[in-house]
Protein backbone atom coordinates (compact mmCIF):
# COMPACT_ATOMS: atom_id res chain seq x y z
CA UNK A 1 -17.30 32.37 23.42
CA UNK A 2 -16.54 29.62 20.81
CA UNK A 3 -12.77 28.64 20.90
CA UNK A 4 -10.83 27.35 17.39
CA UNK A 5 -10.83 23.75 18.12
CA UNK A 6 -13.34 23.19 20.71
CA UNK A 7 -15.77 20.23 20.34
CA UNK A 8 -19.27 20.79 19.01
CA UNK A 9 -21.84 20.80 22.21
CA UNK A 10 -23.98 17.67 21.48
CA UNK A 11 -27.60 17.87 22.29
CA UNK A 12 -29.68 14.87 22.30
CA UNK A 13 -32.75 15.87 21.65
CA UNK A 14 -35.14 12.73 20.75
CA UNK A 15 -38.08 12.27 19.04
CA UNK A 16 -38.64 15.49 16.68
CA UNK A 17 -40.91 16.74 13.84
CA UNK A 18 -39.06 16.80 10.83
CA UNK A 19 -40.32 20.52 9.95
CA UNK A 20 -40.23 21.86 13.38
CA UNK A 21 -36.56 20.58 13.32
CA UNK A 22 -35.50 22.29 9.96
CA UNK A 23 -37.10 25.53 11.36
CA UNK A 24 -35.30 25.04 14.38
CA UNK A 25 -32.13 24.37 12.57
CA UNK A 26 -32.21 27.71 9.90
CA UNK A 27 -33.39 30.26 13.20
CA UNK A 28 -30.17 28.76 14.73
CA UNK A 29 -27.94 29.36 11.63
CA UNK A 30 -29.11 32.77 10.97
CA UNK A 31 -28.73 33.97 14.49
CA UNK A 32 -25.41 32.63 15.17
CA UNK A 33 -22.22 35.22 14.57
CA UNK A 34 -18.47 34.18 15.14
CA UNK A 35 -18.50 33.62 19.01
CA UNK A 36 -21.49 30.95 18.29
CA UNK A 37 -20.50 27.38 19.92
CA UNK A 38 -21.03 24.97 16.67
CA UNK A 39 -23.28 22.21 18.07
CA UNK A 40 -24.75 18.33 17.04
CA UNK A 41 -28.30 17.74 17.38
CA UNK A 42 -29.37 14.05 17.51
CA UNK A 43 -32.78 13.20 16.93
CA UNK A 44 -34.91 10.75 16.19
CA UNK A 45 -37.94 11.64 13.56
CA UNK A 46 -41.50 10.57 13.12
CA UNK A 47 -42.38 8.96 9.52
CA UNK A 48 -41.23 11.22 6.45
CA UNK A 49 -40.25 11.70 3.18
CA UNK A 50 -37.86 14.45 2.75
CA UNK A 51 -36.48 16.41 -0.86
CA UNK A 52 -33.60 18.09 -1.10
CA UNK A 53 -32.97 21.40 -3.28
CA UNK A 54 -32.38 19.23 -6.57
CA UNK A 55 -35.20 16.69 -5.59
CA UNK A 56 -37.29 15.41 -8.39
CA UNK A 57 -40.86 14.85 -7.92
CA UNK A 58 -40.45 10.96 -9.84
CA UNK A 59 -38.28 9.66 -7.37
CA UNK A 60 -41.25 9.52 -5.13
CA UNK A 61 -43.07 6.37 -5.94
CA UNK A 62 -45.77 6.14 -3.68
CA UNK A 63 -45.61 8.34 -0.72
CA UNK A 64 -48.57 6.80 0.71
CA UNK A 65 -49.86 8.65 4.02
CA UNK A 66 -46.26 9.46 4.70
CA UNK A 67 -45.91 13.23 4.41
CA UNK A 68 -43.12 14.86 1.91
CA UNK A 69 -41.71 17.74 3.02
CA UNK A 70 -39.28 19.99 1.14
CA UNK A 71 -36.38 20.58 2.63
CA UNK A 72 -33.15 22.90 1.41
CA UNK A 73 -30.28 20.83 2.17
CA UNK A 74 -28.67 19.14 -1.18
CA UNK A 75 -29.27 16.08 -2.93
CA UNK A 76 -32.96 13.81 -3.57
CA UNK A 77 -35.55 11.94 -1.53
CA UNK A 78 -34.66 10.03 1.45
CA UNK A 79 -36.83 8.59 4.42
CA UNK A 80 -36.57 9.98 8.36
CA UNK A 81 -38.04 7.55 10.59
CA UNK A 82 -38.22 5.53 14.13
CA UNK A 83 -35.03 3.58 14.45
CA UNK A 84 -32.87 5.74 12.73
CA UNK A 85 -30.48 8.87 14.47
CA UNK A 86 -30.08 12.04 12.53
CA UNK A 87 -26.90 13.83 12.91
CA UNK A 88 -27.46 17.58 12.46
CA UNK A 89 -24.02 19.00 12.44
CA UNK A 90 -24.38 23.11 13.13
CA UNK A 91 -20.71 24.17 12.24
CA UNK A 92 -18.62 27.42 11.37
CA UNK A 93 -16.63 25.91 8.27
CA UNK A 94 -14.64 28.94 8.34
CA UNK A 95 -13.51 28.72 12.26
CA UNK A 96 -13.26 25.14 11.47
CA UNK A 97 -10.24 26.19 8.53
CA UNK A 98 -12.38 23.42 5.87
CA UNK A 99 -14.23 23.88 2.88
CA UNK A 100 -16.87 21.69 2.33
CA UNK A 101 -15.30 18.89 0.68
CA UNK A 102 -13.47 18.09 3.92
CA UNK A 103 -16.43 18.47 5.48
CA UNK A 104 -18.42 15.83 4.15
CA UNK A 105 -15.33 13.78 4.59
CA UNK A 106 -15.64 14.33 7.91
CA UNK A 107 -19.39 13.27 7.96
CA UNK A 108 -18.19 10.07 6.31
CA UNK A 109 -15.46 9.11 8.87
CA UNK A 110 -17.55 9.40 11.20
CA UNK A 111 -20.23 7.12 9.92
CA UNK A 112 -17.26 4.53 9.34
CA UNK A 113 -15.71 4.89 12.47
CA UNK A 114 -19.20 4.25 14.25
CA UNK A 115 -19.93 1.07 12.32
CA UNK A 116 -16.40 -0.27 12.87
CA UNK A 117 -17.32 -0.15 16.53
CA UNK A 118 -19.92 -2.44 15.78
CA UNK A 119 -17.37 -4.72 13.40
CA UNK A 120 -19.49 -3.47 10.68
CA UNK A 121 -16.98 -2.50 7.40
CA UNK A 122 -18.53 1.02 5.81
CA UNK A 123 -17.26 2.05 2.46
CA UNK A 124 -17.87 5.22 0.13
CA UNK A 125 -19.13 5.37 -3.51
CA UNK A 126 -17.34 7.75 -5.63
CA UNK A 127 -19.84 10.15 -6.43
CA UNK A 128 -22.82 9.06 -4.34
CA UNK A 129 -22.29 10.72 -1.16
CA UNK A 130 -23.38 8.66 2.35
CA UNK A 131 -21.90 5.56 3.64
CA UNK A 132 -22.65 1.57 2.19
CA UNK A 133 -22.31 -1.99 3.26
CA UNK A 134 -21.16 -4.62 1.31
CA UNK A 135 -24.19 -7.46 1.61
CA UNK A 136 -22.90 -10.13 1.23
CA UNK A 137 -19.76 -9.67 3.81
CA UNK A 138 -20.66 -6.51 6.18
CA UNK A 139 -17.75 -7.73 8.22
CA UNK A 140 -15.22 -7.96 6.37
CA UNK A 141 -12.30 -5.66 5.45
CA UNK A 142 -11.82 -5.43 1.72
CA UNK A 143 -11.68 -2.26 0.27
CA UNK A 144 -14.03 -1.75 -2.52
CA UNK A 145 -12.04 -2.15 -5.82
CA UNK A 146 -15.25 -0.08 -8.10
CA UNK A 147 -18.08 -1.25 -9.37
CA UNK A 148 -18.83 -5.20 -9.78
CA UNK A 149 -20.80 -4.47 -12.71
CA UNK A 150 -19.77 -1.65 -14.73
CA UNK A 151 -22.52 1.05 -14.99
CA UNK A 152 -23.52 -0.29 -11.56
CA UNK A 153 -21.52 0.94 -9.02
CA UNK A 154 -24.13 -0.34 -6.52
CA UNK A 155 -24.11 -3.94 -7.03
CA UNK A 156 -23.92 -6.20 -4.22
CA UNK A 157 -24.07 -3.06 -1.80
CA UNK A 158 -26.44 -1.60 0.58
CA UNK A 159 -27.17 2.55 1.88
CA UNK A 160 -26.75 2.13 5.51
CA UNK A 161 -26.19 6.10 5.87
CA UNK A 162 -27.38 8.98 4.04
CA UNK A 163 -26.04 12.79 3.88
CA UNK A 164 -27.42 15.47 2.89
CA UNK A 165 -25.98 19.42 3.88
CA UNK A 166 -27.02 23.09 3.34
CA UNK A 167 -24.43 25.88 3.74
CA UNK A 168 -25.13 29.31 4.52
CA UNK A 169 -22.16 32.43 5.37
CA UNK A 170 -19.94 29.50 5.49
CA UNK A 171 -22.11 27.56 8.49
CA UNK A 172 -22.80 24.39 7.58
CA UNK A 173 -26.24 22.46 8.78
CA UNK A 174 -28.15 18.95 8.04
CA UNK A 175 -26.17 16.39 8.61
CA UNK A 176 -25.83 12.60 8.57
CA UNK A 177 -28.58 9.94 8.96
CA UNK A 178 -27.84 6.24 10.17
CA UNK A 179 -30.13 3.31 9.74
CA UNK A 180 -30.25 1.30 13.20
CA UNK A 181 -33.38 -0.65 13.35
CA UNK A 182 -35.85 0.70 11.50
CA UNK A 183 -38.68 -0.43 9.25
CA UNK A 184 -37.10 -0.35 5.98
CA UNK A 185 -40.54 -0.51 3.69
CA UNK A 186 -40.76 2.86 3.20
CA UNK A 187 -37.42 3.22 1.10
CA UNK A 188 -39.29 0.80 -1.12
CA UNK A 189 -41.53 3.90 -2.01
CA UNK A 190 -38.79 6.00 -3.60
CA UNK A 191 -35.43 5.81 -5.80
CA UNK A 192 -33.07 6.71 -2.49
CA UNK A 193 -30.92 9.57 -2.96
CA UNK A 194 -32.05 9.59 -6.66
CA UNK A 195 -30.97 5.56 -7.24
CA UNK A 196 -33.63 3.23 -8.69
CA UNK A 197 -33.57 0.04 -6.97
CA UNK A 198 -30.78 1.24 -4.22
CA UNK A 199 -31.01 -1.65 -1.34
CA UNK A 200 -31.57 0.70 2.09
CA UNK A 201 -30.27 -1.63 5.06
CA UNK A 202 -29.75 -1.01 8.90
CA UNK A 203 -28.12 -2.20 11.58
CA UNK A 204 -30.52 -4.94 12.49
CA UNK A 205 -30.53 -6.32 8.76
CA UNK A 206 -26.74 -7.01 9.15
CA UNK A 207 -27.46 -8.83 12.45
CA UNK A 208 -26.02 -5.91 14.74
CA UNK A 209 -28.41 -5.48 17.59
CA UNK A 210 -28.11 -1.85 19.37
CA UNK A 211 -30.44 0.59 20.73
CA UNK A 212 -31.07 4.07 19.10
CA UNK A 213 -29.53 5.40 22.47
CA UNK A 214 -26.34 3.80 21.94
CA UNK A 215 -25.99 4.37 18.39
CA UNK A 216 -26.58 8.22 18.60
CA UNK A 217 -23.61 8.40 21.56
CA UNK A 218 -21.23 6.63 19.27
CA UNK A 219 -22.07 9.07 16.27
CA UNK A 220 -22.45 12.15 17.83
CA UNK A 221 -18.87 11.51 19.89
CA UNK A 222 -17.11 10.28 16.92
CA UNK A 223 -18.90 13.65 14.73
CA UNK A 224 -17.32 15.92 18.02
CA UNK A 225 -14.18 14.66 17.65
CA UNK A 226 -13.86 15.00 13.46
CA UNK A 227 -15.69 18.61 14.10
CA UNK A 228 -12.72 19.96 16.75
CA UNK A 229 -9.95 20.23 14.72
């Protein structure tokens, strides 16, 4: 029996397929009733191009022998790939007492409290949901005061994390992606989340060196702990 406040179970489960994953991830959702234990699946996903429910076909710019696979969580193209861990948070919103504002909030802190291990200063983009970097000073602490140039609100930063959620009977599913060392070329192949010419960075490009390992504990414990309560 799932308690009010109890801590997601988190299952690390690797290297997945991204479709065998999604499937794996809806069976769960529709199955689960009020005494389901929400849990956090971390994995780790071979090459793919993903598109949410709103996804438009001209963000893709040249797939290449990556495959694209539709996908119904919210939001555009993004890239799944070695080097990167994938959150999947399976949560009861409505045990949890949030709506899905808070939610994503959650997601977010997360993301930032993770980098901040690693000295690494996250910020949010009003409106662009997912987690960015500043380039030119990852480490430092200023808050972002808006956009540098107006109409571009992301000059001078980098996507480190992307989110993307699907929410069904008030369970929540998808997640959270974070760049670690990956090969970035494929984000060259699309707009990112929609954004032409959005700079994709990881961990490595900043200079932090971590394993995929490591990375997904931090995440998934920080996610447990914003999920509990």
């Amino acid at each position: 029996m799932a308690e009010a406040g109890a801590a997601p179970r988190l299952r690390p489960l690797g290297r997945r397929g991204y479709a065998e994953t999604l499937q794996r991830m809806q069976a769960f959702t529709e199955a689960r009733d009020a005494e389901t234990a929400d849990e956090i699946w971390l994995v780790e996903h071979d090459p793919v191009f993903t598109q949410g429910v709103a996804g438009r076909a001209q963000h893709v710019l040249d797939a290449g022998a990556i495959p694209v696979v539709q996908s119904n969580r919210g939001g555009q193209v993004t890239y799944h790939g070695p080097g990167q861990v994938v959150a999947y948070a399976l949560v009861d919103l409505r045990r949890l007492g949030i709506y899905v504002k808070e939610y994503v909030y959650r997601l977010e802190e997360a993301v930032l409290g993770t980098l901040a291990a690693y000295g690494v200063t996250g910020h949010r983009v009003a409106g662009a949901p997912g987690v960015y970097v500043r380039l030119a000073d990852p480490f430092g602490h200023a808050a972002l005061a808006g956009p540098s140039v107006p109409g571009d609100p992301f000059r001078g930063l980098g996507k480190i994390a992307a989110l993307g959620i699907k929410v069904s009977n008030h369970c929540a599913y998808h997640g959270v992606a974070l760049n670690v060392a990956m090969d970035l070329e494929p984000f060259g192949r699309i707009d990112p989340c929609g954004y032409a010419g959005l700079r994709t960075v990881d961990l490595a490009t900043l200079g932090v060196a971590t394993d995929w390992d490591t990375a997904a504990g931090h995440l998934g414990r920080r996610l447990a702990a914003r999920l509990s309560r």
